[in-house]
N, C-alpha and C. Protein backbone atom coordinates (compact mmCIF):
# COMPACT_ATOMS: atom_id res chain seq x y z
N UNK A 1 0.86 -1.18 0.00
CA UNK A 1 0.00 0.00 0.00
C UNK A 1 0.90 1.24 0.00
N UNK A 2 0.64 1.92 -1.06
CA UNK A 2 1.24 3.41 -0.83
C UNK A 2 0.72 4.30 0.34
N UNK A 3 2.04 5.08 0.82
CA UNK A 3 1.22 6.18 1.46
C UNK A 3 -0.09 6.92 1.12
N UNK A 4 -0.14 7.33 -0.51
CA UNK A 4 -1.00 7.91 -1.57
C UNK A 4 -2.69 6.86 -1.09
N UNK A 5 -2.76 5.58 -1.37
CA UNK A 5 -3.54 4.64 -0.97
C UNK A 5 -3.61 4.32 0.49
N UNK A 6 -2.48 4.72 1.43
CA UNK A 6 -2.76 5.04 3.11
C UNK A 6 -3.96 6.37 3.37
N UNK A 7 -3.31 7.16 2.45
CA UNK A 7 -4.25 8.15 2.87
C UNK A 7 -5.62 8.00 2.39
N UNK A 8 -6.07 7.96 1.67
CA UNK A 8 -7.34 7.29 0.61
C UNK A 8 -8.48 6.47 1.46
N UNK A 9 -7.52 5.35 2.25
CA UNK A 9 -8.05 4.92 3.10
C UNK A 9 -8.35 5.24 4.62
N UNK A 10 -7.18 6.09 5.18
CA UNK A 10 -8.00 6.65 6.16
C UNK A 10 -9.05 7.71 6.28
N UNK A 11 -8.87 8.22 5.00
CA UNK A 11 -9.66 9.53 4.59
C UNK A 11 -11.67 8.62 4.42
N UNK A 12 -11.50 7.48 3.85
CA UNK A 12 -12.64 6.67 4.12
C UNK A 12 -12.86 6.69 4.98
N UNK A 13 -12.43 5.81 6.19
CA UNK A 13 -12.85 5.65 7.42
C UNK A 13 -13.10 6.36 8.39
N UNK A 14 -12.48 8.00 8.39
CA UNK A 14 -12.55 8.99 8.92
C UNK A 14 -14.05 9.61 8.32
N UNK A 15 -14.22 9.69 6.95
CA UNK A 15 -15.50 10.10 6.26
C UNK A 15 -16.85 9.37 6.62
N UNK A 16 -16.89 8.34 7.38
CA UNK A 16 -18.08 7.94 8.17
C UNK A 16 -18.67 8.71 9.11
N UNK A 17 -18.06 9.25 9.97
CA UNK A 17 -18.11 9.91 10.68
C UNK A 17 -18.40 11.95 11.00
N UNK A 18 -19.42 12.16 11.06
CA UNK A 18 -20.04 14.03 10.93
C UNK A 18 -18.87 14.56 11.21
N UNK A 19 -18.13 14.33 12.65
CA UNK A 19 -17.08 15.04 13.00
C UNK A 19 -15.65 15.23 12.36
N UNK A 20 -15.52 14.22 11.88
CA UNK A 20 -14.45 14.27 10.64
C UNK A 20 -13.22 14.37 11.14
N UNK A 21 -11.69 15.16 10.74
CA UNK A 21 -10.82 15.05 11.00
C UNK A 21 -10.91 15.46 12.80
N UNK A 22 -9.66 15.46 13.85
CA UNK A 22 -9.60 16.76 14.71
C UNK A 22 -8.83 17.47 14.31
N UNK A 23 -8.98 18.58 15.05
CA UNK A 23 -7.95 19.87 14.60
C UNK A 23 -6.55 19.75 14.78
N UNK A 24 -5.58 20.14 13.68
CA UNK A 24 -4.19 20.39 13.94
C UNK A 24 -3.69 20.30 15.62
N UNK A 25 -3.87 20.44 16.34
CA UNK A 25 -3.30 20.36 17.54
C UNK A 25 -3.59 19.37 18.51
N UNK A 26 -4.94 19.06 18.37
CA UNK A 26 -5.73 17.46 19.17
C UNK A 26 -4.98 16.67 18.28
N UNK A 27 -4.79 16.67 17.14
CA UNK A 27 -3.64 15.42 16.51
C UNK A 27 -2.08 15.36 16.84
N UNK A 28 -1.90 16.53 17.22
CA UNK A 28 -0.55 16.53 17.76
C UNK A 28 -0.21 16.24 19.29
N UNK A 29 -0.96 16.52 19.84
CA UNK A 29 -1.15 16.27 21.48
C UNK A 29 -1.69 14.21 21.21
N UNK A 30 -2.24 14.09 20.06
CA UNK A 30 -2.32 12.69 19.62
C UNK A 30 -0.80 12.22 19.32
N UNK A 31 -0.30 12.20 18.44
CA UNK A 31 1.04 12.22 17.77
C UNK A 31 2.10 11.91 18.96
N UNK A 32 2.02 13.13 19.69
CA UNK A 32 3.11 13.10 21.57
C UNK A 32 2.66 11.88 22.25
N UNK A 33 1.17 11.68 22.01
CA UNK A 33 1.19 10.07 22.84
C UNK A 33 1.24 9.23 22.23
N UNK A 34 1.30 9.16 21.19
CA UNK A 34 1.52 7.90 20.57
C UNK A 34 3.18 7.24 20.50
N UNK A 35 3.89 8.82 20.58
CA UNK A 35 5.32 8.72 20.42
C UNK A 35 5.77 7.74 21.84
N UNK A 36 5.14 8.54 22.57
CA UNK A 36 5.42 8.39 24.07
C UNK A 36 5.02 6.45 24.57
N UNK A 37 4.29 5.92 23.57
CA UNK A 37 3.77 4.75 23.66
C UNK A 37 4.95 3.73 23.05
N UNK A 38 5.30 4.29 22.42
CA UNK A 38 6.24 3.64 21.12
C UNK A 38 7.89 3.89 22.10
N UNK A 39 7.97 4.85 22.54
CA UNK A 39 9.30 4.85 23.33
C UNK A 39 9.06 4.28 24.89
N UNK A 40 8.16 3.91 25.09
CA UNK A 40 7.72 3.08 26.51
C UNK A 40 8.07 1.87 25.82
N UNK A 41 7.73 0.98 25.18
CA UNK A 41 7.61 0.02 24.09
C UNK A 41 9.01 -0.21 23.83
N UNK A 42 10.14 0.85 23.21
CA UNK A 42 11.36 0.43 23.26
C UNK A 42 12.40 0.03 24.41
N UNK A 43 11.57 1.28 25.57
CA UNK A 43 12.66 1.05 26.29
C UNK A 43 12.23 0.15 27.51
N UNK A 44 10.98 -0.61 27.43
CA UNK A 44 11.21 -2.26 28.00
C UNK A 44 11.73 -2.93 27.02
N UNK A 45 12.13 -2.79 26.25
CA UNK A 45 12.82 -4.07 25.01
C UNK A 45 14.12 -3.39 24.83
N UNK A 46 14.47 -2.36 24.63
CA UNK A 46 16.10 -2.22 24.74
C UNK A 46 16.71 -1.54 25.64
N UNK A 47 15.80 -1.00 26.73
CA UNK A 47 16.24 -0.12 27.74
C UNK A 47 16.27 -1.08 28.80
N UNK A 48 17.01 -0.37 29.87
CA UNK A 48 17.20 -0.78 31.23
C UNK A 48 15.66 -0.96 32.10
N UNK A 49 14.20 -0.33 31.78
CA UNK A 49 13.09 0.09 32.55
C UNK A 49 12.27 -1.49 31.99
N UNK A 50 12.08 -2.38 32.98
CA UNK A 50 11.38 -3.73 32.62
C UNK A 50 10.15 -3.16 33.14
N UNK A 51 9.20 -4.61 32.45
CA UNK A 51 7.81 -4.20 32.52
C UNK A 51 7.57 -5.18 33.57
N UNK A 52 6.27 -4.13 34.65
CA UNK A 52 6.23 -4.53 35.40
C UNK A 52 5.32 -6.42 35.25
N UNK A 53 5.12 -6.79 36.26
CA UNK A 53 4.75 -8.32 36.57
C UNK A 53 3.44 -8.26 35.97
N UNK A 54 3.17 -9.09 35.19
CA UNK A 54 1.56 -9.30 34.95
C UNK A 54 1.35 -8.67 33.41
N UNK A 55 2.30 -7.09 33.15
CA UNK A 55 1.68 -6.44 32.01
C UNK A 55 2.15 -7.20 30.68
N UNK A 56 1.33 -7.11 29.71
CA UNK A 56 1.10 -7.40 28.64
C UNK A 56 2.62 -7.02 27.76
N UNK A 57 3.02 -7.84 26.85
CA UNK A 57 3.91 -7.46 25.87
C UNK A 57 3.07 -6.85 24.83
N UNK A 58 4.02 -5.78 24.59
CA UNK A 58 3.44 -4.86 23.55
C UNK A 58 4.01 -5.07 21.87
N UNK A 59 3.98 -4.03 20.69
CA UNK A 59 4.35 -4.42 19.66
C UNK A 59 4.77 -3.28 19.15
N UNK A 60 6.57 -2.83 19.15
CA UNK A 60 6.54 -1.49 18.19
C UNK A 60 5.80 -1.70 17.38
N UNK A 61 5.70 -2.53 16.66
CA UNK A 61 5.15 -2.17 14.88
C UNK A 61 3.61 -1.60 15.02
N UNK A 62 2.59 -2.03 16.20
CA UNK A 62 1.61 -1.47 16.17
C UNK A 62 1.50 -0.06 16.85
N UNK A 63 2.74 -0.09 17.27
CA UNK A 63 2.60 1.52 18.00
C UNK A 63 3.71 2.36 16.90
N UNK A 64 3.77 1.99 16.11
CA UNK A 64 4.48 2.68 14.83
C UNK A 64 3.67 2.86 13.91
N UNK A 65 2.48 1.90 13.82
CA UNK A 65 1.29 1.80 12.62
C UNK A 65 0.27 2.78 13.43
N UNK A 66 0.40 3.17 14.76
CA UNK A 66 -0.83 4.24 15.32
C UNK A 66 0.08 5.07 14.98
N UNK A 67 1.36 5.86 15.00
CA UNK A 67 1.61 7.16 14.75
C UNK A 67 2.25 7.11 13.19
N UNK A 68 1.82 6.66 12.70
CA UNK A 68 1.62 6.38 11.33
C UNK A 68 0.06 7.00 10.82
N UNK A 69 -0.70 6.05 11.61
CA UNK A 69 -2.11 6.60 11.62
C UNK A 69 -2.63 8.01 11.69
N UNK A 70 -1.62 8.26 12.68
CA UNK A 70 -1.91 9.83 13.13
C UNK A 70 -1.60 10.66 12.61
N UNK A 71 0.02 10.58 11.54
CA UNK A 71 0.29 11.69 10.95
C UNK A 71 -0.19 11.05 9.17
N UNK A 72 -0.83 10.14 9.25
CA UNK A 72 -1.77 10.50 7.95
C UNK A 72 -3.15 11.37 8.24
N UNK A 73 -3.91 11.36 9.45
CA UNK A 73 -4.46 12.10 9.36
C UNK A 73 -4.10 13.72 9.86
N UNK A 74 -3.39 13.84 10.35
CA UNK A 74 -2.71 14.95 10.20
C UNK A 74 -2.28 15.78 8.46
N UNK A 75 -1.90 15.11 7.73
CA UNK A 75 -1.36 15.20 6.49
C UNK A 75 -2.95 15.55 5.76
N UNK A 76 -3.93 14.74 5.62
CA UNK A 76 -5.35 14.76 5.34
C UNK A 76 -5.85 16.16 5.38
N UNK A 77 -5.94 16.37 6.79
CA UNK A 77 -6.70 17.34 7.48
C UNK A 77 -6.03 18.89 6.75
N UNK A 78 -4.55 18.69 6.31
CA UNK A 78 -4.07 20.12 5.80
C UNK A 78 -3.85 19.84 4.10
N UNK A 79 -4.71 18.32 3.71
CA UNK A 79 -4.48 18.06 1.97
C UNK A 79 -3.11 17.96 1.72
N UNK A 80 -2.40 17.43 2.95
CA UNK A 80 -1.13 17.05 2.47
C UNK A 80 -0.40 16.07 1.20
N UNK A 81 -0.04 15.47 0.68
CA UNK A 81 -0.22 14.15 -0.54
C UNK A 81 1.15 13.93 -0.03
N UNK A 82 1.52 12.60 1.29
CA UNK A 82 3.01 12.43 1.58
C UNK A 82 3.24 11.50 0.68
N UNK A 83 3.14 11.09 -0.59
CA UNK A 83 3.74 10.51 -1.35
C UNK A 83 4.82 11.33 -2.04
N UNK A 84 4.11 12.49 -2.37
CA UNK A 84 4.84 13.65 -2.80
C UNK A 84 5.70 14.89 -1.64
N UNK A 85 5.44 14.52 -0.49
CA UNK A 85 6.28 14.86 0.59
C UNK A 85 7.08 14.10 0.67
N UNK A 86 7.01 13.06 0.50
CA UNK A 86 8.28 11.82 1.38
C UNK A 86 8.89 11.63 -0.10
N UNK A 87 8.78 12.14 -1.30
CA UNK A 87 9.94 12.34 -1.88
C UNK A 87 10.67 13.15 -2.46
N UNK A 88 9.76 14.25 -2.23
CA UNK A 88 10.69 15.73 -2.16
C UNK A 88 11.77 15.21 -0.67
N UNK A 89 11.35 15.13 0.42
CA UNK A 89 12.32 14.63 1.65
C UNK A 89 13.21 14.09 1.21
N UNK A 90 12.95 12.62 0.35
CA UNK A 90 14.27 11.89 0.40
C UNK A 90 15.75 12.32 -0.59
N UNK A 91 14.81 13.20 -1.87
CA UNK A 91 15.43 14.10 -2.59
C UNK A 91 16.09 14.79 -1.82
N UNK A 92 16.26 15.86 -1.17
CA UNK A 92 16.83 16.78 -0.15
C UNK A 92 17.53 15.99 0.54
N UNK A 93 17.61 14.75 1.24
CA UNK A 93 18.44 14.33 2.43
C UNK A 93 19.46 13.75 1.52
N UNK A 94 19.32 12.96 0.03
CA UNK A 94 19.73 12.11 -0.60
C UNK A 94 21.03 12.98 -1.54
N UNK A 95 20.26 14.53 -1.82
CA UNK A 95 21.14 15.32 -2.25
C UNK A 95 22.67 16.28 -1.44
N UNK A 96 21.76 16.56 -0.06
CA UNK A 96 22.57 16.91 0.96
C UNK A 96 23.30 16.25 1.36
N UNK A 97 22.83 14.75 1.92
CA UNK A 97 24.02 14.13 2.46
C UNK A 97 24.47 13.26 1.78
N UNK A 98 25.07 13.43 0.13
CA UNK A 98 25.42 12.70 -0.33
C UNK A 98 26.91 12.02 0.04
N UNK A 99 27.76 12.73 0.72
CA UNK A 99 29.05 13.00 1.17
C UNK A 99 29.32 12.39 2.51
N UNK A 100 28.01 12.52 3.18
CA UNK A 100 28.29 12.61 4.77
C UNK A 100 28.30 11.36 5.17
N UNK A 101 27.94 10.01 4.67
CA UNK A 101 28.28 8.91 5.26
C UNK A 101 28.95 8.07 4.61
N UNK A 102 29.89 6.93 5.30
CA UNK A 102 30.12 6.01 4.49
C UNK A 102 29.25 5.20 3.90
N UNK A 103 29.58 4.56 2.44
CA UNK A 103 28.55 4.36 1.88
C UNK A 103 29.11 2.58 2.20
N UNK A 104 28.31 1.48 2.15
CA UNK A 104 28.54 0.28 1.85
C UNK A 104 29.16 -0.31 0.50
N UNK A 105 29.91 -0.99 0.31
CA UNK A 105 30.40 -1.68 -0.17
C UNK A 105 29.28 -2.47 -1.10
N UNK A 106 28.96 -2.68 -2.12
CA UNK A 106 27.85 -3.68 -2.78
C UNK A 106 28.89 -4.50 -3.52
């Protein structure tokens, strides 16, 4: 699935609903917890902070697929198209840091 077809589809499932997107900032105060879920998530799995007795194992990938979630609708809500963001981005990082790392061996 493309991002292009990510968005398409949340833009469906969001379109059920009268209330529709939330505003720029309830998605971002969304976005901070989701982050915040996803770095709880790492750092019982690569950090020193274990989870306590009883709680549930969690799944980056699904707490990467909610703030995934979130900044497609974020992107939506301002008619963003990150297909065409995320490669103007990779253009720019790909052009800038063409120099700055070692590259692998193929």
């Amino acid at each position: 699935m493309s991002l292009r077809e990510a968005q398409q589809a949340v833009d469906r499932w969001i379109g059920q609903y009268k209330e529709g997107y939330f505003s720029p900032l309830t998605n971002l105060a969304r976005l901070a917890e989701e982050v915040g879920e996803l770095a709880r998530e790492i750092n019982h799995r690569f950090g020193e902070k274990t989870k306590k007795q009883g709680e549930a194992e969690g799944s980056v990938a699904m707490e990467l697929a909610d703030i995934l979630f979130v900044v497609i609708c974020i992107a939506n809500s301002q008619h963003i198209d990150l297909d065409d963001a995320f490669a103007r981005m990779m253009a720019k990082v790909t052009s800038r840091d063409a120099d700055r790392w070692t590259r692998k061996e193929r």
